[in-house]
Protein backbone atom coordinates (compact mmCIF):
# COMPACT_ATOMS: atom_id res chain seq x y z
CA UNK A 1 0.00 0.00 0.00
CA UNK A 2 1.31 3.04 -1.24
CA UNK A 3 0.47 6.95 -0.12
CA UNK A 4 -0.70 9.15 -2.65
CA UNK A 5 0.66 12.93 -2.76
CA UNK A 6 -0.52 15.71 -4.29
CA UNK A 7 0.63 20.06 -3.96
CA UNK A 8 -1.12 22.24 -1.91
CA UNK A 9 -2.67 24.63 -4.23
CA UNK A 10 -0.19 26.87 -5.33
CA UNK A 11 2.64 26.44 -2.87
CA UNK A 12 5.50 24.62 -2.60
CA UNK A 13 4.33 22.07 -0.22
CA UNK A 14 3.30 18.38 -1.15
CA UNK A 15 0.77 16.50 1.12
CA UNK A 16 -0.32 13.01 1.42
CA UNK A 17 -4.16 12.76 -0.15
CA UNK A 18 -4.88 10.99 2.97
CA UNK A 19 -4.93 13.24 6.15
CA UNK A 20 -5.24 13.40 9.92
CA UNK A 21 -8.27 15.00 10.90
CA UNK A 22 -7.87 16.06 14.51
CA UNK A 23 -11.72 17.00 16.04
CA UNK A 24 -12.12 13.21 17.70
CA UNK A 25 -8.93 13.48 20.04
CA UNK A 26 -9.49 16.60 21.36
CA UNK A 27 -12.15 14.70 23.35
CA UNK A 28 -15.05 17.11 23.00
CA UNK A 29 -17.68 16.01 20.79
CA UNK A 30 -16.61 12.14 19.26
CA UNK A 31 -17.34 10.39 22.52
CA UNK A 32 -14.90 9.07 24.97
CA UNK A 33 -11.19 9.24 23.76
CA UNK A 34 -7.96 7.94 25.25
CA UNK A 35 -4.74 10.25 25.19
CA UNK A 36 -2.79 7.25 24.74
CA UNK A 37 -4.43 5.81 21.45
CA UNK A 38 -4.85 9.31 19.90
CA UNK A 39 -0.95 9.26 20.46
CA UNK A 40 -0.45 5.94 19.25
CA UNK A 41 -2.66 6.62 15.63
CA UNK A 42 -0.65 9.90 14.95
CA UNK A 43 2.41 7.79 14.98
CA UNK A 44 0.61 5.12 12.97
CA UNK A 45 -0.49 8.08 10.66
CA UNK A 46 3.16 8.82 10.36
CA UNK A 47 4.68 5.61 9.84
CA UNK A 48 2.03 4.63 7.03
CA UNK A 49 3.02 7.88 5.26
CA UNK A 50 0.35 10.65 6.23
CA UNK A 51 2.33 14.11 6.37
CA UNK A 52 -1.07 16.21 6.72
CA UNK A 53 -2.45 17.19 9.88
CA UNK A 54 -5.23 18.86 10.48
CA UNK A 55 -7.02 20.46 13.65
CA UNK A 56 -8.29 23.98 14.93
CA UNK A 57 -7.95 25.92 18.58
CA UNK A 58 -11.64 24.80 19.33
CA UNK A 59 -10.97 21.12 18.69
CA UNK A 60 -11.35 20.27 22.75
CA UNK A 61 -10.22 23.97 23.39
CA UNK A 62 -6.96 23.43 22.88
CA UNK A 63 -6.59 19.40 23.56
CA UNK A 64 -6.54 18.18 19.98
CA UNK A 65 -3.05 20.41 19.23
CA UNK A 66 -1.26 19.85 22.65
CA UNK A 67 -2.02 15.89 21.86
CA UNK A 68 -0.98 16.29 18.23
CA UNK A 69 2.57 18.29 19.22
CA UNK A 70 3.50 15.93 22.18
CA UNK A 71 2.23 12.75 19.43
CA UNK A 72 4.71 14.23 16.31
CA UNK A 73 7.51 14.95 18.75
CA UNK A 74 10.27 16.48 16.69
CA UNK A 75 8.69 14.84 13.87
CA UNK A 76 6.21 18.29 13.86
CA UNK A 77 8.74 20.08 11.84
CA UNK A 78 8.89 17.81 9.24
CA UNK A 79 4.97 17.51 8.94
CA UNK A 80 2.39 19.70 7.18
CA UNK A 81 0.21 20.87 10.34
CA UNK A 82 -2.85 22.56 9.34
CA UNK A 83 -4.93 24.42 12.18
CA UNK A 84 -7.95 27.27 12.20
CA UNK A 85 -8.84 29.93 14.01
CA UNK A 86 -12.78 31.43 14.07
CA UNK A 87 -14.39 29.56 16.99
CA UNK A 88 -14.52 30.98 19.98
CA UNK A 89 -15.48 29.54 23.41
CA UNK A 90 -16.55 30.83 27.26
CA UNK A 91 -15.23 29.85 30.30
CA UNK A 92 -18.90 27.31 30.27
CA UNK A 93 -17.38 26.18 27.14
CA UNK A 94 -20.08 28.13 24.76
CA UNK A 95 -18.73 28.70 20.97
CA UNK A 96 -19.41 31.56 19.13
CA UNK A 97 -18.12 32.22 15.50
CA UNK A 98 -15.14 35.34 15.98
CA UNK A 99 -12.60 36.25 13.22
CA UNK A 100 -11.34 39.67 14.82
CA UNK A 101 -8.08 41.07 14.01
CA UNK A 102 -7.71 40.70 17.89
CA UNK A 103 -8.68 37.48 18.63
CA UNK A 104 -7.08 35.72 15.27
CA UNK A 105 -3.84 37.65 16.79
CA UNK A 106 -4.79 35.79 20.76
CA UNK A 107 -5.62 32.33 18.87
CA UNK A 108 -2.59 32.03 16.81
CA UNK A 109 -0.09 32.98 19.68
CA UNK A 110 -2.24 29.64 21.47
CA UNK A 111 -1.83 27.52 18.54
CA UNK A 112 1.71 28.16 18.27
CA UNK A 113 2.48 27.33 21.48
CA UNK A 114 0.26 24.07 21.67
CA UNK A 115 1.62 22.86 18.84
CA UNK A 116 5.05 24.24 19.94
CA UNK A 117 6.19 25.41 16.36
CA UNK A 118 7.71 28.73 14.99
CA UNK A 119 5.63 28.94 11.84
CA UNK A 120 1.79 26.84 11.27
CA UNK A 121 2.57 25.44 7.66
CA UNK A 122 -1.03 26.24 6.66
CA UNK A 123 -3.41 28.41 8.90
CA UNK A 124 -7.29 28.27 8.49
CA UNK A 125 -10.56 30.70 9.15
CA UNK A 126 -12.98 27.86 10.26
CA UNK A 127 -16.25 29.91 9.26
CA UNK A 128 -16.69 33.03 8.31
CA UNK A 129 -18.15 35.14 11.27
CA UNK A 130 -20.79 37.40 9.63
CA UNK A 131 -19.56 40.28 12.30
CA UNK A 132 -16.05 40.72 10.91
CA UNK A 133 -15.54 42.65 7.66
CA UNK A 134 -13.38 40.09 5.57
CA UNK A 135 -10.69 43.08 5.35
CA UNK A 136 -10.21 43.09 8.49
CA UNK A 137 -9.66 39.13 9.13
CA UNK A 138 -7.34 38.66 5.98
CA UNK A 139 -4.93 42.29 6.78
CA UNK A 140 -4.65 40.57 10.44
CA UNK A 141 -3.57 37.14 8.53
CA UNK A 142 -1.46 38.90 5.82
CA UNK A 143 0.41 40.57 8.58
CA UNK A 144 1.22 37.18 10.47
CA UNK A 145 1.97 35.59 6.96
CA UNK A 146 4.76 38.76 6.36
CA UNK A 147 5.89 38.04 10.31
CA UNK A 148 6.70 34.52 9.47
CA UNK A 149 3.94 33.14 12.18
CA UNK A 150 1.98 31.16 9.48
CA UNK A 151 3.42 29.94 5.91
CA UNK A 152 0.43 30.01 3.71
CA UNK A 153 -3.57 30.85 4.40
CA UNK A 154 -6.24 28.81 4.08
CA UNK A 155 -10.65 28.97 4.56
CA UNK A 156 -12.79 26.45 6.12
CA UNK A 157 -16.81 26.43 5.43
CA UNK A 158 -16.59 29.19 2.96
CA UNK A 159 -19.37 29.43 0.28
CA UNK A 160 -17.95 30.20 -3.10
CA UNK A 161 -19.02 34.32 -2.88
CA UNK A 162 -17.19 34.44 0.29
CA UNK A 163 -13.81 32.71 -1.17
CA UNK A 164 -13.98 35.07 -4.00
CA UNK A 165 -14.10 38.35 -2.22
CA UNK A 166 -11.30 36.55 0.20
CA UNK A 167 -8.92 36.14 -3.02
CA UNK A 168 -9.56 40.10 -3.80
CA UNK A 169 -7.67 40.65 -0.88
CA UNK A 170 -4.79 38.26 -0.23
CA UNK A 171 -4.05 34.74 -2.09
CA UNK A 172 -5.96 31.79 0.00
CA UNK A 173 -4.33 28.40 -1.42
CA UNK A 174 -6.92 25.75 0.15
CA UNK A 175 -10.77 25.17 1.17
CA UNK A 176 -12.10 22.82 3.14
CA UNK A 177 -15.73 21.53 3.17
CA UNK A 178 -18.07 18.64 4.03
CA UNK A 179 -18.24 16.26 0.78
CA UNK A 180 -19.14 12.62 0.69
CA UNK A 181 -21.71 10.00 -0.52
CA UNK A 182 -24.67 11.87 1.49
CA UNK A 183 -23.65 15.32 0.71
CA UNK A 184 -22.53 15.99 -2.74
CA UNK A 185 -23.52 19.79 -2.57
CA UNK A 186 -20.17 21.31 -3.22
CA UNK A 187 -20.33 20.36 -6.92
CA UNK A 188 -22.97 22.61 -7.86
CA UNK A 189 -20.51 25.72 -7.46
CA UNK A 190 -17.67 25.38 -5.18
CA UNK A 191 -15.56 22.97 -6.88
CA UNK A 192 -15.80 25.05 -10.01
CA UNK A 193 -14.52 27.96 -7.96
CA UNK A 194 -11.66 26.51 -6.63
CA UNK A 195 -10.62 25.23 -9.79
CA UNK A 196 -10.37 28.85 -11.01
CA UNK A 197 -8.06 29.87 -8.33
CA UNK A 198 -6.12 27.07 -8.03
CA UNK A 199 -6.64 25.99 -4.67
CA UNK A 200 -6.57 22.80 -2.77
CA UNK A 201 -9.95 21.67 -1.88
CA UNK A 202 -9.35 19.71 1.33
CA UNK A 203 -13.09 17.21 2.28
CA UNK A 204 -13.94 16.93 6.40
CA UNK A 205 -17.12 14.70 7.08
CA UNK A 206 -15.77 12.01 4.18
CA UNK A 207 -17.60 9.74 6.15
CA UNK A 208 -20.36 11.62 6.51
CA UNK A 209 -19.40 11.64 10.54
CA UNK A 210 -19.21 7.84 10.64
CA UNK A 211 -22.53 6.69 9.17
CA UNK A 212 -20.92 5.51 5.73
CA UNK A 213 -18.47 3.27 7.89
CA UNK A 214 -21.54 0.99 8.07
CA UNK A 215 -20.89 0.70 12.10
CA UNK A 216 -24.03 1.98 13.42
CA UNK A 217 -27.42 0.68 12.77
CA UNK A 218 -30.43 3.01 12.35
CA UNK A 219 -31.23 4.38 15.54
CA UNK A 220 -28.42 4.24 17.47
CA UNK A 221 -27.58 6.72 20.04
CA UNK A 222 -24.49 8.19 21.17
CA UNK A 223 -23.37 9.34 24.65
CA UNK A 224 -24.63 12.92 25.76
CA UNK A 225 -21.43 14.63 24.69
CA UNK A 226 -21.50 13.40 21.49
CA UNK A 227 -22.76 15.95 18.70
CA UNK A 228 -23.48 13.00 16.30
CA UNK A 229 -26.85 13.10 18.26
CA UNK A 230 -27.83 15.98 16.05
CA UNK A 231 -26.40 15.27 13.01
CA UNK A 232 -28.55 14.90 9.91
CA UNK A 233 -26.94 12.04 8.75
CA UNK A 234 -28.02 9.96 11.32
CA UNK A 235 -31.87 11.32 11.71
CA UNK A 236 -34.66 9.21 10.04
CA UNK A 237 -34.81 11.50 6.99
CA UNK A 238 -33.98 9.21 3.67
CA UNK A 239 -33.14 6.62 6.22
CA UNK A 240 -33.92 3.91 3.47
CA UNK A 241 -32.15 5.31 0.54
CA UNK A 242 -28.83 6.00 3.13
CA UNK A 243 -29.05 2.83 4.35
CA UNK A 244 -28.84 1.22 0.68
CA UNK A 245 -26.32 3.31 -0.23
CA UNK A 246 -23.87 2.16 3.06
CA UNK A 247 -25.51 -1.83 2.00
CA UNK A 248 -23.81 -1.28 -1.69
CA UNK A 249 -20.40 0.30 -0.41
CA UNK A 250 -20.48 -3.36 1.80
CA UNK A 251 -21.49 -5.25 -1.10
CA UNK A 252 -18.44 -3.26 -3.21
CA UNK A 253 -16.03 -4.16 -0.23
CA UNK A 254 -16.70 -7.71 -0.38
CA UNK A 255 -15.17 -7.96 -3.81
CA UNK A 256 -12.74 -5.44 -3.33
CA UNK A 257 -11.43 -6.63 -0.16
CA UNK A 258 -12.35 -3.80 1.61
CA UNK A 259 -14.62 -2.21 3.86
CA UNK A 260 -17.12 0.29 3.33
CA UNK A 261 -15.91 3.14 4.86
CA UNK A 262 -12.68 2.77 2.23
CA UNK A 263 -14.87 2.44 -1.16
CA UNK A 264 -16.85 5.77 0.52
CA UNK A 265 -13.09 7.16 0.21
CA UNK A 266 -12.31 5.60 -2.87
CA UNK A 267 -14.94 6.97 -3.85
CA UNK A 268 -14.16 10.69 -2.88
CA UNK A 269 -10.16 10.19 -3.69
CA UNK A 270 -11.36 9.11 -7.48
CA UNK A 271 -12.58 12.81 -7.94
CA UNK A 272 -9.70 14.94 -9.65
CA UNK A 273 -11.29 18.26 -7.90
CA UNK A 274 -10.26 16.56 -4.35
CA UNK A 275 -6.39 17.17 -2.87
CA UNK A 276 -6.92 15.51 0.13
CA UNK A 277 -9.44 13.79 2.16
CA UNK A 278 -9.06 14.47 6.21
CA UNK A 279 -10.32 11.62 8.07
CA UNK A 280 -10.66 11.54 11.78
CA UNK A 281 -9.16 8.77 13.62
CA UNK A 282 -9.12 8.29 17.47
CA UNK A 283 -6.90 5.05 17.05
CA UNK A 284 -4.29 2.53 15.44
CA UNK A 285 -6.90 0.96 13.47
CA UNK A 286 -9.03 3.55 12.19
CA UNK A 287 -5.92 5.30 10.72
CA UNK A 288 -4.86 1.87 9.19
CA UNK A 289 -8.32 1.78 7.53
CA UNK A 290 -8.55 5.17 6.40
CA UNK A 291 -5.03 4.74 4.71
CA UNK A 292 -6.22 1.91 2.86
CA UNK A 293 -8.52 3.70 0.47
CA UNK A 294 -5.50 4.72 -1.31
CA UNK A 295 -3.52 3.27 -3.98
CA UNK A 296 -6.28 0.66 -5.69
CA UNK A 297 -9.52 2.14 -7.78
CA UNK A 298 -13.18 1.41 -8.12
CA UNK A 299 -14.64 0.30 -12.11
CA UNK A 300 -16.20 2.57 -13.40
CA UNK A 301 -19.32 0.91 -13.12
CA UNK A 302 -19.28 0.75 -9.46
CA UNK A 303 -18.65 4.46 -9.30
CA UNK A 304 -21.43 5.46 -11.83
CA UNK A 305 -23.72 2.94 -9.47
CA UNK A 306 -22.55 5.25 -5.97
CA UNK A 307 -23.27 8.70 -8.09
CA UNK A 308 -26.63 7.32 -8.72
CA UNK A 309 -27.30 6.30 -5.68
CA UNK A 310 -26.29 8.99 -4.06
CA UNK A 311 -27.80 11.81 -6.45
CA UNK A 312 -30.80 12.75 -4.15
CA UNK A 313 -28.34 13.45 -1.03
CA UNK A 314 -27.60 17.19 -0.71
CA UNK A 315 -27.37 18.34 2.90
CA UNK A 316 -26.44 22.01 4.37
CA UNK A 317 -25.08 20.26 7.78
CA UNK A 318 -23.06 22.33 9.97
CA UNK A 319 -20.21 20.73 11.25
């Protein structure tokens, strides 16, 4: 099994099409997690070949990029570490959406220390915080990108309108958004505008926040922390038509050799508009899973049978 790599838009940085989404080992929101496995799968990530790492201040309030520094060790020089800035939180732990000059300033002094680097290789707005005048957010990130605090900018949940009065102002090489079999949304528009300016589109949610891995049966509920609860993806809406779908990425696995949650990435990695697909992993063998959705292909029939299946899905989930 073999990593695939691909550039980050327009910069001079290569990353592995697989990467290491950090949300589930901060510990807030993905159920229980143990320090020690999330440890243990960032080293797994590294030894199968994964160089991208992704995470954000919010991600446990600060838990998910003290875990990921201590986990990468001197390693976290070497490594493409992608983190965001836009969430805010209370001392209750309340998140609010804020992309001041001010607090972008406060947040990236955090991250830098938590993740104990010099420079962030690629630092993110998470959502756009309808408060804060875009000039204000992107002169604050300009400035830090001049200081040498962050390498190259990136947006996270941005419609296509909003990326293209962010590129007026300063170059943004990458967006990330929620893509997979249940949410094929960002085709209508978005893909077409990061084609134009050459940027990386990045996918969170490939999984559609675990229901494609075909572990959960209809119904099932998660532990009170757990935002899944809420998620669209797992309410009784479509329920039939989702279910088939996750049924014929099994029935695909069985003569592939592989589960469903890696022909859902096959799937996804097949799609020349995607860079990379960040996949959240909480231990050894998740990461080992995720990984191997690379280097083998679906037919072509079995992907024109997933587009059709999945044609009806388009969701407008918050993450």
């Amino acid at each position: 099994m073999t990593m695939e790599y691909t550039r980050l838009g327009m910069t001079d940085l290569t990353i592995s099409r697989i990467g290491f989404g950090g949300w589930a080992i901060g510990g807030h929101g993905y159920g229980k997690v143990d320090d020690k496995e999330s440890i243990e799968a960032v080293k797994k990530a590294l030894d199968l070949g994964i160089n991208f790492f992704d995470t954000a201040d919010v991600y446990g309030f600060g838990h998910s990029e003290e875990i990921l520094a201590k986990a990468l060790g001197v390693k976290r020089n070497d490594v493409v570490i992608a983190t965001k800035f836009g969430v805010n939180w209370d001392s209750n732990g309340r998140t609010f959406k804020d992309c001041s000059s001010k607090r972008m300033s406060q947040a990236l002094e955090d991250s830098l220390r938590r993740l104990r680097v010099c420079t962030i290789p690629l630092y993110q707005i998470h959502w756009p915080d309808l408060l804060t005048p875009f000039e204000e957010t992107m002169g604050a990130l300009l400035k830090c990108q001049r200081d040498g605090k962050i390498k190259y900018i990136g947006c996270s949940n941005f419609n296509e309108d909003s990326i293209r009065e962010l590129q007026k102002l300063g170059r943004v090489e990458s967006l990330q958004f929620k893509y997979n079999l249940l949410d094929r949304f960002v085709e209508k528009k978005i893909f077409s505008c990061c084609q134009e300016y050459e940027m990386s589109f990045m996918v969170h949610h490939p999984l559609a926040r675990g229901f494609l891995s075909g572990k959960y049966k209809p119904g099932h509920i998660f532990l009170d922390n757990d935002t899944r609860n809420r998620s669209l993806y797992f309410s009784e809406d479509k329920l039939d038509e989702k279910m088939r779908l996750v049924n014929m990425t099994r029935a695909m696995g069985e003569r592939y050799g592989k589960t469903p949650s890696q022909v859902a990435l096959r799937w996804i990695l097949g799609n020349p508009m995607v860079t990379c697909v960040v996949v959240g992993s909480k231990n050894m063998n998740q990461v080992e899973e995720n990984v191997g959705s690379v280097d083998w292909n679906l037919t072509q029939d079995d992907i024109e049978s997933l587009d059709a299946q999945s044609q009806m899905f388009i969701y407008t989930e918050k993450s």
